[in-house]
Protein backbone atom coordinates (compact mmCIF):
# COMPACT_ATOMS: atom_id res chain seq x y z
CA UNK A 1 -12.00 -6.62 -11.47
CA UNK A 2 -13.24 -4.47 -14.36
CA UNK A 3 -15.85 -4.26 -16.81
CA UNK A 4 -15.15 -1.53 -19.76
CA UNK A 5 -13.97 1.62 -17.99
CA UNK A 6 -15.90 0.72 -14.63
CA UNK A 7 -14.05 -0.66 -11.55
CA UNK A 8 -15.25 -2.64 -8.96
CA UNK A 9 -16.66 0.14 -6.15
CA UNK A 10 -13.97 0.42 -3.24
CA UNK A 11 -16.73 0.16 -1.10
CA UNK A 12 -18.62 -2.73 -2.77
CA UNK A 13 -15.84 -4.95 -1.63
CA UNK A 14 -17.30 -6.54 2.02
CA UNK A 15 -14.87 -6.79 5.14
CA UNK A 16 -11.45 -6.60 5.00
CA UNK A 17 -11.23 -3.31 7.06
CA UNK A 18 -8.05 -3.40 7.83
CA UNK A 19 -6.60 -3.23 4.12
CA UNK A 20 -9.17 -0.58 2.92
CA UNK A 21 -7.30 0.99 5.95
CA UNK A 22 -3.84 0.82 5.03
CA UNK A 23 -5.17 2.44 1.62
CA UNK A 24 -6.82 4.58 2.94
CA UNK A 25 -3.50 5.94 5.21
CA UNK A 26 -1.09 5.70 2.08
CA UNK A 27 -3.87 7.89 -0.20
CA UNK A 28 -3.82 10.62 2.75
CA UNK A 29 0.22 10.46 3.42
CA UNK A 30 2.23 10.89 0.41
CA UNK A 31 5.69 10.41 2.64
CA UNK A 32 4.59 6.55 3.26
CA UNK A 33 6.76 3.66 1.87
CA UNK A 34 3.53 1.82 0.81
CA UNK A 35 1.55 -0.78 1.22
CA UNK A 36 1.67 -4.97 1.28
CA UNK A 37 -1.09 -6.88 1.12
CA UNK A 38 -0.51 -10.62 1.60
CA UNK A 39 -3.18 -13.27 0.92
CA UNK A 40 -4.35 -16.28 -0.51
CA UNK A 41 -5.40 -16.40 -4.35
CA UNK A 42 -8.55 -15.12 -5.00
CA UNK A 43 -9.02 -13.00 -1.54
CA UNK A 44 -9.96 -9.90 -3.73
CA UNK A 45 -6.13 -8.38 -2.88
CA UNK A 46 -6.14 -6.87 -6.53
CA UNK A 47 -10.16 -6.29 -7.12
CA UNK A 48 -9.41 -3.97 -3.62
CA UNK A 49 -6.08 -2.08 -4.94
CA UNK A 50 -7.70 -1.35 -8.16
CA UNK A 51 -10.86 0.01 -6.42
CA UNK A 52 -8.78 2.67 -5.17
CA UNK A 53 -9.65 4.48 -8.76
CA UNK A 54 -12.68 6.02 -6.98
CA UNK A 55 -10.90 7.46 -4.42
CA UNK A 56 -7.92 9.69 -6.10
CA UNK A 57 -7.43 11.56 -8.90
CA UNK A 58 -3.90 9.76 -9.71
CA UNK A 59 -3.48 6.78 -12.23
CA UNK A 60 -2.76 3.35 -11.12
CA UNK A 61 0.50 2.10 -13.41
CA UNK A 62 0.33 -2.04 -13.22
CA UNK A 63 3.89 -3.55 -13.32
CA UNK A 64 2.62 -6.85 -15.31
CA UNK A 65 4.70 -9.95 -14.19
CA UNK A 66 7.55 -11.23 -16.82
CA UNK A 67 7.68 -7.10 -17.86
CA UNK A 68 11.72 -7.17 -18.88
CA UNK A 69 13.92 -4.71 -17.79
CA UNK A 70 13.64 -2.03 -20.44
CA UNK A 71 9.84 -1.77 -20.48
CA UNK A 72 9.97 -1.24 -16.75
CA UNK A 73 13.04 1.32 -16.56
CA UNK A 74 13.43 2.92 -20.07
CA UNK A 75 15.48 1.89 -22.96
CA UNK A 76 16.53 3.94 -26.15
CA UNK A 77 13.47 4.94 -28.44
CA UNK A 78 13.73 2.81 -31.31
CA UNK A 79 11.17 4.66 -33.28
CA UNK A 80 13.04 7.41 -32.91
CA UNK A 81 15.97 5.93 -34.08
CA UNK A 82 14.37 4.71 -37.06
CA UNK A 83 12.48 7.69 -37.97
CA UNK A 84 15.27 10.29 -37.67
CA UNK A 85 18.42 8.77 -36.87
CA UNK A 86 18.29 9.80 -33.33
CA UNK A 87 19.88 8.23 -30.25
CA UNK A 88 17.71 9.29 -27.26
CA UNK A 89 16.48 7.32 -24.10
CA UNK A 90 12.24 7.17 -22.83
CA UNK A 91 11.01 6.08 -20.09
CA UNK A 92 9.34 3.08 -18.96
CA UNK A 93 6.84 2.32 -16.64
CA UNK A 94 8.49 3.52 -13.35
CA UNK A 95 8.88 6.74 -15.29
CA UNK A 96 4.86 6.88 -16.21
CA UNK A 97 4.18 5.83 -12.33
CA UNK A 98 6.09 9.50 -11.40
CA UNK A 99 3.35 11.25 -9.28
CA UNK A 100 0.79 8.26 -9.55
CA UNK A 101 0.20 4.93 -8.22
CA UNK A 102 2.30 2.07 -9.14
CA UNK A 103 1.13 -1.14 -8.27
CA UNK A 104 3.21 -4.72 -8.70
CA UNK A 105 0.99 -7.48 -8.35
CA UNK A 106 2.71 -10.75 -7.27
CA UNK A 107 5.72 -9.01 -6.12
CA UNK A 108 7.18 -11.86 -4.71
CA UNK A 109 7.62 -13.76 -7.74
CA UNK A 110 9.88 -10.83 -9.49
CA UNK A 111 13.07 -11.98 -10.32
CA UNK A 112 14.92 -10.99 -6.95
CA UNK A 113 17.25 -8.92 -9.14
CA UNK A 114 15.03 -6.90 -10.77
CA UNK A 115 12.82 -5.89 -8.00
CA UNK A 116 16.04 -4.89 -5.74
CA UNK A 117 16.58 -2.48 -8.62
CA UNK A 118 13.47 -1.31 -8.61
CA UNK A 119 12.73 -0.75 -4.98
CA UNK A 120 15.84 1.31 -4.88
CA UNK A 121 14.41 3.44 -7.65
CA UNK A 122 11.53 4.14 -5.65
CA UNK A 123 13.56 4.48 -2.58
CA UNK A 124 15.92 6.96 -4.47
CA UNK A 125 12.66 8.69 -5.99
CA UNK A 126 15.13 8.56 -9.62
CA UNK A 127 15.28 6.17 -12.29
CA UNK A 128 18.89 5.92 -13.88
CA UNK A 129 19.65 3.85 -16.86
CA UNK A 130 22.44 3.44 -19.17
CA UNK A 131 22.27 1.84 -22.89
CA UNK A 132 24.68 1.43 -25.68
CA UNK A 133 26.70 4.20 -23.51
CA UNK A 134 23.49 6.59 -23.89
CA UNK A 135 22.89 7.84 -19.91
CA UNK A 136 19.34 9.29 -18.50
CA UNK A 137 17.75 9.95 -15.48
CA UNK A 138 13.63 10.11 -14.56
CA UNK A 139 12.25 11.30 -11.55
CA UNK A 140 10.17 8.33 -10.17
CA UNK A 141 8.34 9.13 -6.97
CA UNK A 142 5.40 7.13 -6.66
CA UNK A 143 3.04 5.46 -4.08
CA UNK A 144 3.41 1.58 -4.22
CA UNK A 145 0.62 -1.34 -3.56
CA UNK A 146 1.91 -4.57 -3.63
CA UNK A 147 0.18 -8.06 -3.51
CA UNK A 148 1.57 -11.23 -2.63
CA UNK A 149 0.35 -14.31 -2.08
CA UNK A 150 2.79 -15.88 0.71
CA UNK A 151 2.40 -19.63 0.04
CA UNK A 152 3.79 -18.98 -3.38
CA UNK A 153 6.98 -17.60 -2.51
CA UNK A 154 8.66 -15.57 0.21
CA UNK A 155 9.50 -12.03 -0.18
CA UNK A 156 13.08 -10.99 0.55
CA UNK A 157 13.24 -9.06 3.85
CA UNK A 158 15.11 -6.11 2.42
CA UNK A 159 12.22 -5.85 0.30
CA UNK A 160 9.35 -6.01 2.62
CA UNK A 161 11.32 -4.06 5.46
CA UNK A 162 10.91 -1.11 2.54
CA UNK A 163 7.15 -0.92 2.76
CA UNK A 164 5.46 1.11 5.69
CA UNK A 165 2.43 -0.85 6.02
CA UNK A 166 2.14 -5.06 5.76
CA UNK A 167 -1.45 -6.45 5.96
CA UNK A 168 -3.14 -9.55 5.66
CA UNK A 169 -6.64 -10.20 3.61
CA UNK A 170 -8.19 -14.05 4.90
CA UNK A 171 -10.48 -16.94 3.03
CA UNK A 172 -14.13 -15.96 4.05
CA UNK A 173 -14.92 -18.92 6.03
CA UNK A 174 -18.62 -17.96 6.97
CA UNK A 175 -21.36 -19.29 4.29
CA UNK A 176 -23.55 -16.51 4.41
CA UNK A 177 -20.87 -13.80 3.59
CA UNK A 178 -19.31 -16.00 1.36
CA UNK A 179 -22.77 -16.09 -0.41
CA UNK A 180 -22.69 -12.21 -0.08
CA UNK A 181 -19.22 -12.04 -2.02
CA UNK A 182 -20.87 -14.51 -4.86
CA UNK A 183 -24.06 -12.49 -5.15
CA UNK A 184 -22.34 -9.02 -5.39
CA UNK A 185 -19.64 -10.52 -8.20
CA UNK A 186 -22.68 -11.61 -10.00
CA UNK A 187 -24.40 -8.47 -9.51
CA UNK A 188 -21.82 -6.27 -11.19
CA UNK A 189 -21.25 -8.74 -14.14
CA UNK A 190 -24.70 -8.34 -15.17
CA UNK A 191 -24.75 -4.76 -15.23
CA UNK A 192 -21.53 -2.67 -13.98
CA UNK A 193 -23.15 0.28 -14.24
CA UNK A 194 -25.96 -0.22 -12.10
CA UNK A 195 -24.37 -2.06 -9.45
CA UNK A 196 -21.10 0.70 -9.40
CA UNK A 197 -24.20 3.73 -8.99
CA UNK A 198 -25.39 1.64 -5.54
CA UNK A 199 -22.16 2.90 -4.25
CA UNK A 200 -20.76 6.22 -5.47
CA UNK A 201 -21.96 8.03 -2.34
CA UNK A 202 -20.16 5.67 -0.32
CA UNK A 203 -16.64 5.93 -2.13
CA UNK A 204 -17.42 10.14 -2.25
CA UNK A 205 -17.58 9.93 1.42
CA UNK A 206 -14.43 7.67 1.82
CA UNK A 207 -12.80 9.85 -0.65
CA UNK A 208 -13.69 12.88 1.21
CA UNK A 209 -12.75 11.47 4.37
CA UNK A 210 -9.06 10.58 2.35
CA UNK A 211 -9.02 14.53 1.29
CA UNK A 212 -9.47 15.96 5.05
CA UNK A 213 -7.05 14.03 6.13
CA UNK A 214 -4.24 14.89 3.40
CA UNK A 215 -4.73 18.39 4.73
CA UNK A 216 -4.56 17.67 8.36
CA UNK A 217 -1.66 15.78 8.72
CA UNK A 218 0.99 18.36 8.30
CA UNK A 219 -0.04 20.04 11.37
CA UNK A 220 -0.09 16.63 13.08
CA UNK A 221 3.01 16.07 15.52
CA UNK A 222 4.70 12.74 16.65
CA UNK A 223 5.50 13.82 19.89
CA UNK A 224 8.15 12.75 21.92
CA UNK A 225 6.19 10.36 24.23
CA UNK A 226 4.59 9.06 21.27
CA UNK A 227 8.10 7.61 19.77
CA UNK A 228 9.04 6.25 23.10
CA UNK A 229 5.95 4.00 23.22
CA UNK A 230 6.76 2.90 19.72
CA UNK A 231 10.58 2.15 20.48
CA UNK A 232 9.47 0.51 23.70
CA UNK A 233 7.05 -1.97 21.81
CA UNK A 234 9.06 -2.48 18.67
CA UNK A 235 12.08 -3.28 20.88
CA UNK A 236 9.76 -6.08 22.78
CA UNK A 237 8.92 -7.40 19.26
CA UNK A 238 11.85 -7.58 18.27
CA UNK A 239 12.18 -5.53 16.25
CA UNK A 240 15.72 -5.53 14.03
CA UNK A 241 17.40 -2.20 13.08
CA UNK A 242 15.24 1.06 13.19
CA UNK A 243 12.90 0.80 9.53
CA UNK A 244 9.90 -0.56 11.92
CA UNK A 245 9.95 2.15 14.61
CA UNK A 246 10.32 4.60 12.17
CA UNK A 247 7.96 3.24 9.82
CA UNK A 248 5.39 3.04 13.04
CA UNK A 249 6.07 6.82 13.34
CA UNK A 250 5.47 7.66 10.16
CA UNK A 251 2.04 5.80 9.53
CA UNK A 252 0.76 7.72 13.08
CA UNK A 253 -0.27 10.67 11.39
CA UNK A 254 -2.92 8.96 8.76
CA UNK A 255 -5.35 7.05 11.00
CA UNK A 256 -5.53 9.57 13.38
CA UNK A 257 -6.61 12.18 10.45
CA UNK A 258 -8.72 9.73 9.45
CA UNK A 259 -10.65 9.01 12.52
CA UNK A 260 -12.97 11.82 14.20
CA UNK A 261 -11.63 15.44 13.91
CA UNK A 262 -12.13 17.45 17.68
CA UNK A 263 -11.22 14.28 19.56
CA UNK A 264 -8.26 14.19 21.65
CA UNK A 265 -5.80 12.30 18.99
CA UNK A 266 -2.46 11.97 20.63
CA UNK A 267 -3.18 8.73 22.32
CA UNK A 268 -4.11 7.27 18.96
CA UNK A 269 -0.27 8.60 17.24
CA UNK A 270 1.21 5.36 17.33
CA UNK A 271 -1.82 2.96 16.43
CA UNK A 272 0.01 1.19 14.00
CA UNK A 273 1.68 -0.82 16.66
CA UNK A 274 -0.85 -3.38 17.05
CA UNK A 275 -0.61 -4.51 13.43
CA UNK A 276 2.85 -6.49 14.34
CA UNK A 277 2.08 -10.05 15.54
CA UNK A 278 4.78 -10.72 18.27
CA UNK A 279 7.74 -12.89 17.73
CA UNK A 280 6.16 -14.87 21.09
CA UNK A 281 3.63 -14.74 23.41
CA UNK A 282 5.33 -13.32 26.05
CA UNK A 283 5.81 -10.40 24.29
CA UNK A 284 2.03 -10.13 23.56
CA UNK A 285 1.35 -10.34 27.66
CA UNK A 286 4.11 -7.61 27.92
CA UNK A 287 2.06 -5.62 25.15
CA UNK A 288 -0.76 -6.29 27.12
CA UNK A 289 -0.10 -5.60 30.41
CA UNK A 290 0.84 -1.59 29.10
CA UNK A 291 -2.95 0.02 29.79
CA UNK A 292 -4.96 2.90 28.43
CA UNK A 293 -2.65 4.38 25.51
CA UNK A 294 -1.18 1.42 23.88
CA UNK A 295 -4.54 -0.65 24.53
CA UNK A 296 -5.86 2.09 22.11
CA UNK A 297 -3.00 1.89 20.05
CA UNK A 298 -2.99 -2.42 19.52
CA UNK A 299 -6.62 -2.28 18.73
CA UNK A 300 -6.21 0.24 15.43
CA UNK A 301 -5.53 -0.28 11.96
CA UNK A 302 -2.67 -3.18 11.75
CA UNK A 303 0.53 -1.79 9.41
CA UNK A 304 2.39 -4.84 9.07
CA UNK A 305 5.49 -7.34 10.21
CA UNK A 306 7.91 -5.52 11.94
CA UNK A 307 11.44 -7.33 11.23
């Protein structure tokens, strides 16, 4: 949601801690495979990812539904080939994402093809194409947000296995809050620039929060003990193949850095555990019954479904 240049305010948009979380962690950690955010229509999924403005100096590239191939990947510059005869290649949008933000709203309704192609792009960190026997390469290396609303379509699992973090944004069912949402909506369509003022401290101190972290999580160690309580738990969800315990590993870092510096941190490591939802409820008991460090680590920031 925008209004001229002005975005809605990260922190203008009420609840939904968990996803402002999960942005949060991929804005301080670089290395993560991004984020999913699943929801209903109209659950502020995209009003939240284009917030994120406020909070990082990078652009946000949108990947429009029914973009065709060459405007996403490249294609030969036709202007230039007018103009002077030439036969050379330019990039397209994955190419413009390079360094920045790319975010695909309604990525399950890609044509399956497309977005394979894409994801292993990002996964590669290089775009190749090839047209009328012309041959280039991009660097494409880029943080991805994408939205989804799951009653629309499902999302092939080697796609969503790629991303780090999954989470979930819910229909306010509470009147009051849902009278909060309407009042604040209302409130920045009559005057954007008054209502984004009310919270530029707040975004500064999330953003600030975001910066501390990007510079503490280098020295930040996955130890040992730390990836056998994530095997342990993935393998009692479930879990297929290895992507979830080592994406579980590799989100640690970021909500640690992002919680209290001087506290005692390596319990919290793994705290993206207790974003899976277990295949069954025995395996939530088993969960469960595991005290003190995975307790911790079920009731942090939730990363997503572990496959």
């Amino acid at each position: 949601m925008s209004r001229g240049n002005l975005t809605y305010p990260f922190s203008a948009v009420m609840g939904e801690i968990t996803a402002k979380r999960a942005l949060m962690c991929l804005l301080a950690d670089d290395r993560l495979n991004g984020v999913l955010i699943k929801g209903p229509s109209g659950t502020a999924k995209s009003v939240l990812v284009r917030s994120m403005t406020a909070l990082t100096d990078r652009s946000i590239v949108d990947l429009p539904a029914g973009t065709g191939d060459e405007d996403i990947f490249g294609g030969i510059d036709f202007e230039r080939a007018v103009k002077d005869g030439s036969s050379v290649m330019k990039g397209g949008i994955l190419s413009r994402a390079d360094g920045n933000i790319l975010c695909i709203d309604n990525i399950n309704l890609l044509d399956p093809r497309t977005l394979n192609s894409i994801m292993g792009s990002l996964s590669s960190g290089t775009v190749k194409i090839e047209r009328e026997g012309i041959s280039a390469e991009y660097p494409c290396s880029a943080s991805v947000v994408a939205t989804m609303d799951p009653l629309e379509r499902d999302l092939p699992e080697s796609v969503a296995d790629r991303f780090d973090i999954c989470v979930s944004m819910t229909v306010e069912t509470d009147a009051v809050k849902r009278g909060d949402v309407v009042a604040s909506v209302l409130d920045f369509d009559r005057d954007p620039e008054s209502f984004a003022r009310r919270f530029v401290g707040d975004d500064a101190e999330v953003r600030h929060k975001i910066e501390c972290a990007r510079s503490l999580i280098p020295s930040i160690k996955v130890t040992r003990r730390d990836i056998q309580d994530i095997v342990t738990i993935c393998t009692k969800m479930n879990a297929v193949g290895h992507r979830g315990d080592l994406a579980c590993a590799r989100v640690a870092r970021a909500p640690v850095c992002l919680g209290r510096e001087g506290q005692d941190n390596r319990r919290r490591h793994t705290r993206c555990i207790g974003h899976v939802p277990p295949a069954q409820e025995e395996a939530q008991a088993q969960i469960q019954d595991k005290r003190g460090r995975i307790r911790d680590i079920r009731r942090c920031a939730r990363c997503g479904d572990l496959r």
